[in-house]
N, C-alpha and C. Protein backbone atom coordinates (compact mmCIF):
# COMPACT_ATOMS: atom_id res chain seq x y z
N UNK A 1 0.86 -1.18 0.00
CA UNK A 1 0.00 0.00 0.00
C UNK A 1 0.90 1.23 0.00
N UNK A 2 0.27 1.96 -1.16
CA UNK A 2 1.45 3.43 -0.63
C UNK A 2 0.44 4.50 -0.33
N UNK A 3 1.09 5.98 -0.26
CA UNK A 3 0.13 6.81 0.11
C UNK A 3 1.24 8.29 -0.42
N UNK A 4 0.28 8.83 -1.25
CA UNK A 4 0.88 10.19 -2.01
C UNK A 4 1.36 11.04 -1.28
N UNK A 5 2.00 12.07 -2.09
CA UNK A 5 2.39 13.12 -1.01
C UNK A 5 1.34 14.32 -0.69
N UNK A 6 0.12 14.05 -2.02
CA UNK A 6 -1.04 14.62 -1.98
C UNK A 6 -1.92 14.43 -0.70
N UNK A 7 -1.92 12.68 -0.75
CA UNK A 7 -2.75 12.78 0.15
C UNK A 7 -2.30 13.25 1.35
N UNK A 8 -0.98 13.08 2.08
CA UNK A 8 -0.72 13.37 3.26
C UNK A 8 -1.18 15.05 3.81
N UNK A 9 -0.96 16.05 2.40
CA UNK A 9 -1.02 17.07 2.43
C UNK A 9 -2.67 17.60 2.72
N UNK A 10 -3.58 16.56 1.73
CA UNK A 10 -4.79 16.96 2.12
C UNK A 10 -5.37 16.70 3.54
N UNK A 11 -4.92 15.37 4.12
CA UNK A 11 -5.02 15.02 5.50
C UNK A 11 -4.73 15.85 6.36
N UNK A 12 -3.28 16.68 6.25
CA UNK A 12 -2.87 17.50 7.40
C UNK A 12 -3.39 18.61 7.21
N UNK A 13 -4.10 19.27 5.80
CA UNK A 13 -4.87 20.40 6.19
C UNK A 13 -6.37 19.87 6.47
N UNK A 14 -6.91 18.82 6.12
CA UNK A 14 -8.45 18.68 7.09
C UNK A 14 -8.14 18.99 8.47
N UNK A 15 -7.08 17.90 9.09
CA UNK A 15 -6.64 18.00 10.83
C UNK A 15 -6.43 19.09 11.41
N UNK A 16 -6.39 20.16 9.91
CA UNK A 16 -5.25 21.94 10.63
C UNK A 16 -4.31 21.73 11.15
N UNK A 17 -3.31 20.80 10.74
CA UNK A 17 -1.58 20.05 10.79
C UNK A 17 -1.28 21.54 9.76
N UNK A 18 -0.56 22.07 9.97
CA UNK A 18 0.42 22.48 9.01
C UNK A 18 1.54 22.50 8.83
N UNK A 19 1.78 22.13 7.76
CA UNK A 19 3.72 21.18 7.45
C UNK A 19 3.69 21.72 6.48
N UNK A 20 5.08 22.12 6.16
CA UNK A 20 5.70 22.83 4.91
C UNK A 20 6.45 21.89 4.39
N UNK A 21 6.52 21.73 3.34
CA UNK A 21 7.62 21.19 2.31
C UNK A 21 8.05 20.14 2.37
N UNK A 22 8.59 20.32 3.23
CA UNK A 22 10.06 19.51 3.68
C UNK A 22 9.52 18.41 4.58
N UNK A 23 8.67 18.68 5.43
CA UNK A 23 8.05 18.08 6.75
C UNK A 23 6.53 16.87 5.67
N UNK A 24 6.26 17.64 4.21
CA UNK A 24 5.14 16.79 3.99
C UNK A 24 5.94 15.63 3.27
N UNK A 25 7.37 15.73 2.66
CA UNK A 25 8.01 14.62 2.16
C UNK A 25 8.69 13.32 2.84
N UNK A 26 8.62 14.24 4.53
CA UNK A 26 9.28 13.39 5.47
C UNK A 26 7.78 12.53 6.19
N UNK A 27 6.92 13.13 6.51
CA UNK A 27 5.98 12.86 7.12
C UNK A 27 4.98 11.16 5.96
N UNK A 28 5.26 11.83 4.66
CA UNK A 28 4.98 11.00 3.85
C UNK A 28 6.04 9.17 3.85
N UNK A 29 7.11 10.12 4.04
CA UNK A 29 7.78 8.45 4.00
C UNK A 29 7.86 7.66 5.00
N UNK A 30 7.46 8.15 6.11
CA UNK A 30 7.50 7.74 7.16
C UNK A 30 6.42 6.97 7.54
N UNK A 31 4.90 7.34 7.07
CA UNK A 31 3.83 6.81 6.78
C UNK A 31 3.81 5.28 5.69
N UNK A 32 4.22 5.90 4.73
CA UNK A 32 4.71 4.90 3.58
C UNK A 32 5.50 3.93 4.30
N UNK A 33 6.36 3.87 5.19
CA UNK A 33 7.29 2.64 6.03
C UNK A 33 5.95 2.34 6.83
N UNK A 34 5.39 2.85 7.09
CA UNK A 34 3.80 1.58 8.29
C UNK A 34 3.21 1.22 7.41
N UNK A 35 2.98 1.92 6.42
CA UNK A 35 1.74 1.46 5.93
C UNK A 35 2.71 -0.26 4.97
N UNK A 36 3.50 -0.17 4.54
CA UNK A 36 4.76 -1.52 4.16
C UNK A 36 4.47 -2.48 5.25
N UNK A 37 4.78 -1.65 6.53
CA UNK A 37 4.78 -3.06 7.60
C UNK A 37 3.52 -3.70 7.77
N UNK A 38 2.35 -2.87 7.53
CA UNK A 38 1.33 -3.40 7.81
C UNK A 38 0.75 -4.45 6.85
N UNK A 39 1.51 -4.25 4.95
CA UNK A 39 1.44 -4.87 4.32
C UNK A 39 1.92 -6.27 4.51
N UNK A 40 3.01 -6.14 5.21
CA UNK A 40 3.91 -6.88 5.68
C UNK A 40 3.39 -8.03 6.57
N UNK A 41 2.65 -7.10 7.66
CA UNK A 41 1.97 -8.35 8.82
C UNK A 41 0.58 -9.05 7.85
N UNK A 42 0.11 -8.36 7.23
CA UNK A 42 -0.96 -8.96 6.95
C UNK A 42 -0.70 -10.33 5.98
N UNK A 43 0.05 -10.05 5.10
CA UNK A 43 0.64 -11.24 4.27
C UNK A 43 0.98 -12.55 4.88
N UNK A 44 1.21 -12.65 6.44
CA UNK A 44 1.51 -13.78 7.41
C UNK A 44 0.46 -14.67 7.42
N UNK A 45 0.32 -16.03 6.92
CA UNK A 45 -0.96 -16.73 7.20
C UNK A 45 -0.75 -16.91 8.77
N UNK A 46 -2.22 -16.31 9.12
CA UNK A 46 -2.75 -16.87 10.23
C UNK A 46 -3.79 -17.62 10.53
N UNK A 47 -3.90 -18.56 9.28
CA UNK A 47 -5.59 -19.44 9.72
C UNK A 47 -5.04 -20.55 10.66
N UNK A 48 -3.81 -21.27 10.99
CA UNK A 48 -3.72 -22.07 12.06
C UNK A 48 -3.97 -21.39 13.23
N UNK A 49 -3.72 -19.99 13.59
CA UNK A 49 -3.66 -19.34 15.09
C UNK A 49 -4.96 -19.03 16.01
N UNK A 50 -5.51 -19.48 16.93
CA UNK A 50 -6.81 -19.45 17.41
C UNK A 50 -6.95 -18.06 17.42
N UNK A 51 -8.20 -17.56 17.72
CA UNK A 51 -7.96 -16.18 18.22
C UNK A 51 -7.95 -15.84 19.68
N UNK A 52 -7.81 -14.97 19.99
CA UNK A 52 -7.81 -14.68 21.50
C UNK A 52 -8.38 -13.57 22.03
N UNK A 53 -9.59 -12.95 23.19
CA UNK A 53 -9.58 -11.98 23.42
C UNK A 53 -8.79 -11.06 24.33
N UNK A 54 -7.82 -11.98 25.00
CA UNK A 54 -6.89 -11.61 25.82
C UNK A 54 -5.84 -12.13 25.78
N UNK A 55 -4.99 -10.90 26.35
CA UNK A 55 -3.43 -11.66 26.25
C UNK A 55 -3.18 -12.47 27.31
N UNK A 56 -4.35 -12.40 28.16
CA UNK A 56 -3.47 -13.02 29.52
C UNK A 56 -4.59 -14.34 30.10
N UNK A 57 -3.34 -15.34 30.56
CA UNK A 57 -4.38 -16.46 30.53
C UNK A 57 -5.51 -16.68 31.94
N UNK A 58 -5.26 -15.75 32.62
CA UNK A 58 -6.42 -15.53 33.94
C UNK A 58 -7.44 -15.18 33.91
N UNK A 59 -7.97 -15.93 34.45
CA UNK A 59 -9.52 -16.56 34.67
C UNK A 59 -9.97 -15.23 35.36
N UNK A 60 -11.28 -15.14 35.74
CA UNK A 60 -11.86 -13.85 36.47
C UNK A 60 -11.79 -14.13 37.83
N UNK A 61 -11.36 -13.15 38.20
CA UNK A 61 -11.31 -13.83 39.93
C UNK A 61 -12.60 -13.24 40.75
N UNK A 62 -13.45 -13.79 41.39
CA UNK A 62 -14.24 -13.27 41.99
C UNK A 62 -14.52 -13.63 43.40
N UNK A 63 -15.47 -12.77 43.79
CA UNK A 63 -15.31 -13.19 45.14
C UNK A 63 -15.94 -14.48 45.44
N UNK A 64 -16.37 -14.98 46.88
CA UNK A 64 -17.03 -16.08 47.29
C UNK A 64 -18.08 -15.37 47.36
N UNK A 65 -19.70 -15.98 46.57
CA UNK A 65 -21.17 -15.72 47.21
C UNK A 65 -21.42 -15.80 48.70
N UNK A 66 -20.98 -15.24 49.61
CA UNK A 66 -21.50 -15.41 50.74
C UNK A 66 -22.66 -14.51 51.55
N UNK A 67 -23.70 -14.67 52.44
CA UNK A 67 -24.19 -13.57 52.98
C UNK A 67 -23.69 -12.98 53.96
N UNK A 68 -23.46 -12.08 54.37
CA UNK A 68 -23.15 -11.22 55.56
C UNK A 68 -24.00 -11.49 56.64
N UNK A 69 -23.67 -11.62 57.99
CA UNK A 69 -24.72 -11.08 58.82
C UNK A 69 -24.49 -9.46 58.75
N UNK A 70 -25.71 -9.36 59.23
CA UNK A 70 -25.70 -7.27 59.37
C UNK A 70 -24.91 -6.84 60.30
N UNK A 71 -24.95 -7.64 61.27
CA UNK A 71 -23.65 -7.03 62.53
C UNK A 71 -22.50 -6.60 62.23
N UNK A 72 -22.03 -7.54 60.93
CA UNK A 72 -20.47 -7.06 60.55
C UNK A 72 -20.92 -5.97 59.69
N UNK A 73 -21.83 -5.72 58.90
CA UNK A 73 -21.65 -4.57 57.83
C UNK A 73 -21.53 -3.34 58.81
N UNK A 74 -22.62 -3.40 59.94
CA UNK A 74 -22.93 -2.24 60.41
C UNK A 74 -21.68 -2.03 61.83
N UNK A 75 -20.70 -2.70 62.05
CA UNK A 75 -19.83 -2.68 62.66
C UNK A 75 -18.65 -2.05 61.93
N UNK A 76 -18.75 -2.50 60.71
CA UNK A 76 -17.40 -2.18 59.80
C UNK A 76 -18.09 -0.82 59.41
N UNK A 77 -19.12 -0.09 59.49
CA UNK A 77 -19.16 1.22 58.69
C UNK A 77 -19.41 2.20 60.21
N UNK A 78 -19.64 1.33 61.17
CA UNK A 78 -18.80 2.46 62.33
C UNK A 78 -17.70 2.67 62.84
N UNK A 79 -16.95 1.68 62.18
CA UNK A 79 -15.13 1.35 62.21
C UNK A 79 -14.74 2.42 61.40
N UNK A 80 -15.68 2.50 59.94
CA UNK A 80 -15.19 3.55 59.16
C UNK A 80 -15.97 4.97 59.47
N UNK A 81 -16.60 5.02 60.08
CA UNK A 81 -17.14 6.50 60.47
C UNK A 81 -16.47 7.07 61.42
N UNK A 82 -15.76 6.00 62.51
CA UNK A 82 -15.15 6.60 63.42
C UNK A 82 -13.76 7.18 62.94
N UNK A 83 -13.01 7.06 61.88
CA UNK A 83 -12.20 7.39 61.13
C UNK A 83 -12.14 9.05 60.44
N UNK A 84 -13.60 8.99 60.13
CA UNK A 84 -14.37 10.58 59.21
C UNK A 84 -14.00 11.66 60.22
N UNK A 85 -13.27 13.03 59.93
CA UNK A 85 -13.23 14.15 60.52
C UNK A 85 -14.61 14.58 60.96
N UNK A 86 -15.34 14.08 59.65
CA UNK A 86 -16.93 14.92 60.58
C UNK A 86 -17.69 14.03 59.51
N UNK A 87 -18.99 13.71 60.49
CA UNK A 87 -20.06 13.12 60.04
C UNK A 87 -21.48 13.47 60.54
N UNK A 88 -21.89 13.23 59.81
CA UNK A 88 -23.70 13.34 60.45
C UNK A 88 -24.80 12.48 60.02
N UNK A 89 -25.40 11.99 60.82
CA UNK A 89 -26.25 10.89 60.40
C UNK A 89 -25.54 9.45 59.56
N UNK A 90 -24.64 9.28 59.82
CA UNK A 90 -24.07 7.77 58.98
C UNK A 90 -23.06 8.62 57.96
N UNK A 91 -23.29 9.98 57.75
CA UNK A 91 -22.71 10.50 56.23
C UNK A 91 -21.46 11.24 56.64
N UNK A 92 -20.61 11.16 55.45
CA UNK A 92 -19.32 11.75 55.76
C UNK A 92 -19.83 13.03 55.52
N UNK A 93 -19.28 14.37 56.11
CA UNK A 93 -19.54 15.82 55.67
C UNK A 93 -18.20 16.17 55.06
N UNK A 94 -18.27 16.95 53.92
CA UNK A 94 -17.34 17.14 53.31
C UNK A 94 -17.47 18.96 52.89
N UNK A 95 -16.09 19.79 52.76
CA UNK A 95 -16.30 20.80 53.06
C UNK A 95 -17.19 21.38 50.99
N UNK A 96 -17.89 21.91 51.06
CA UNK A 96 -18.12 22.80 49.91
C UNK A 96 -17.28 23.47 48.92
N UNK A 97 -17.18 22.78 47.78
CA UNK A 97 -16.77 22.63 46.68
C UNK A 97 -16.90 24.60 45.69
């Protein structure tokens, strides 16, 4: 695949890029080298390779379904209230924005 020096020029004035001269011949060949590699990767048969949606082979980790009793929720959020500079009614107060 190649790509003109036209087009690069029309591209960088849609974007409002402005490159002079020198910068649209460089900018062009430089494009022209990806757009090669990409020719490049694609030419690789890959119909043996499965596909994958991830790179990584871990599973989802989640938690255990368990129920709570309420004692611990409501123990652990006065553990964390007692922590809050200021609160009122269960709620953290936070100063005005």
């Amino acid at each position: 695949m190649s790509i003109s020096r036209e087009e690069i020029a029309t591209t960088a004035r849609l974007a409002r890029i402005r490159l002079r001269d020198d910068e649209i011949d460089d900018v062009t060949s430089r494009i022209a080298s990806i757009l090669d590699m990409v020719d490049q990767m694609q030419a690789i048969d890959t119909s043996a390779v499965e596909p994958m949606s991830n790179s990584l082979d871990a599973a989802q980790v989640l938690r255990s379904d368990k129920v709570d009793e309420p004692g611990d929720k409501i123990a652990a959020r006065e553990a964390l209230m007692a922590g809050a500079p200021a609160q009122e009614d269960g709620l953290f107060l936070v100063p005005k924005v």
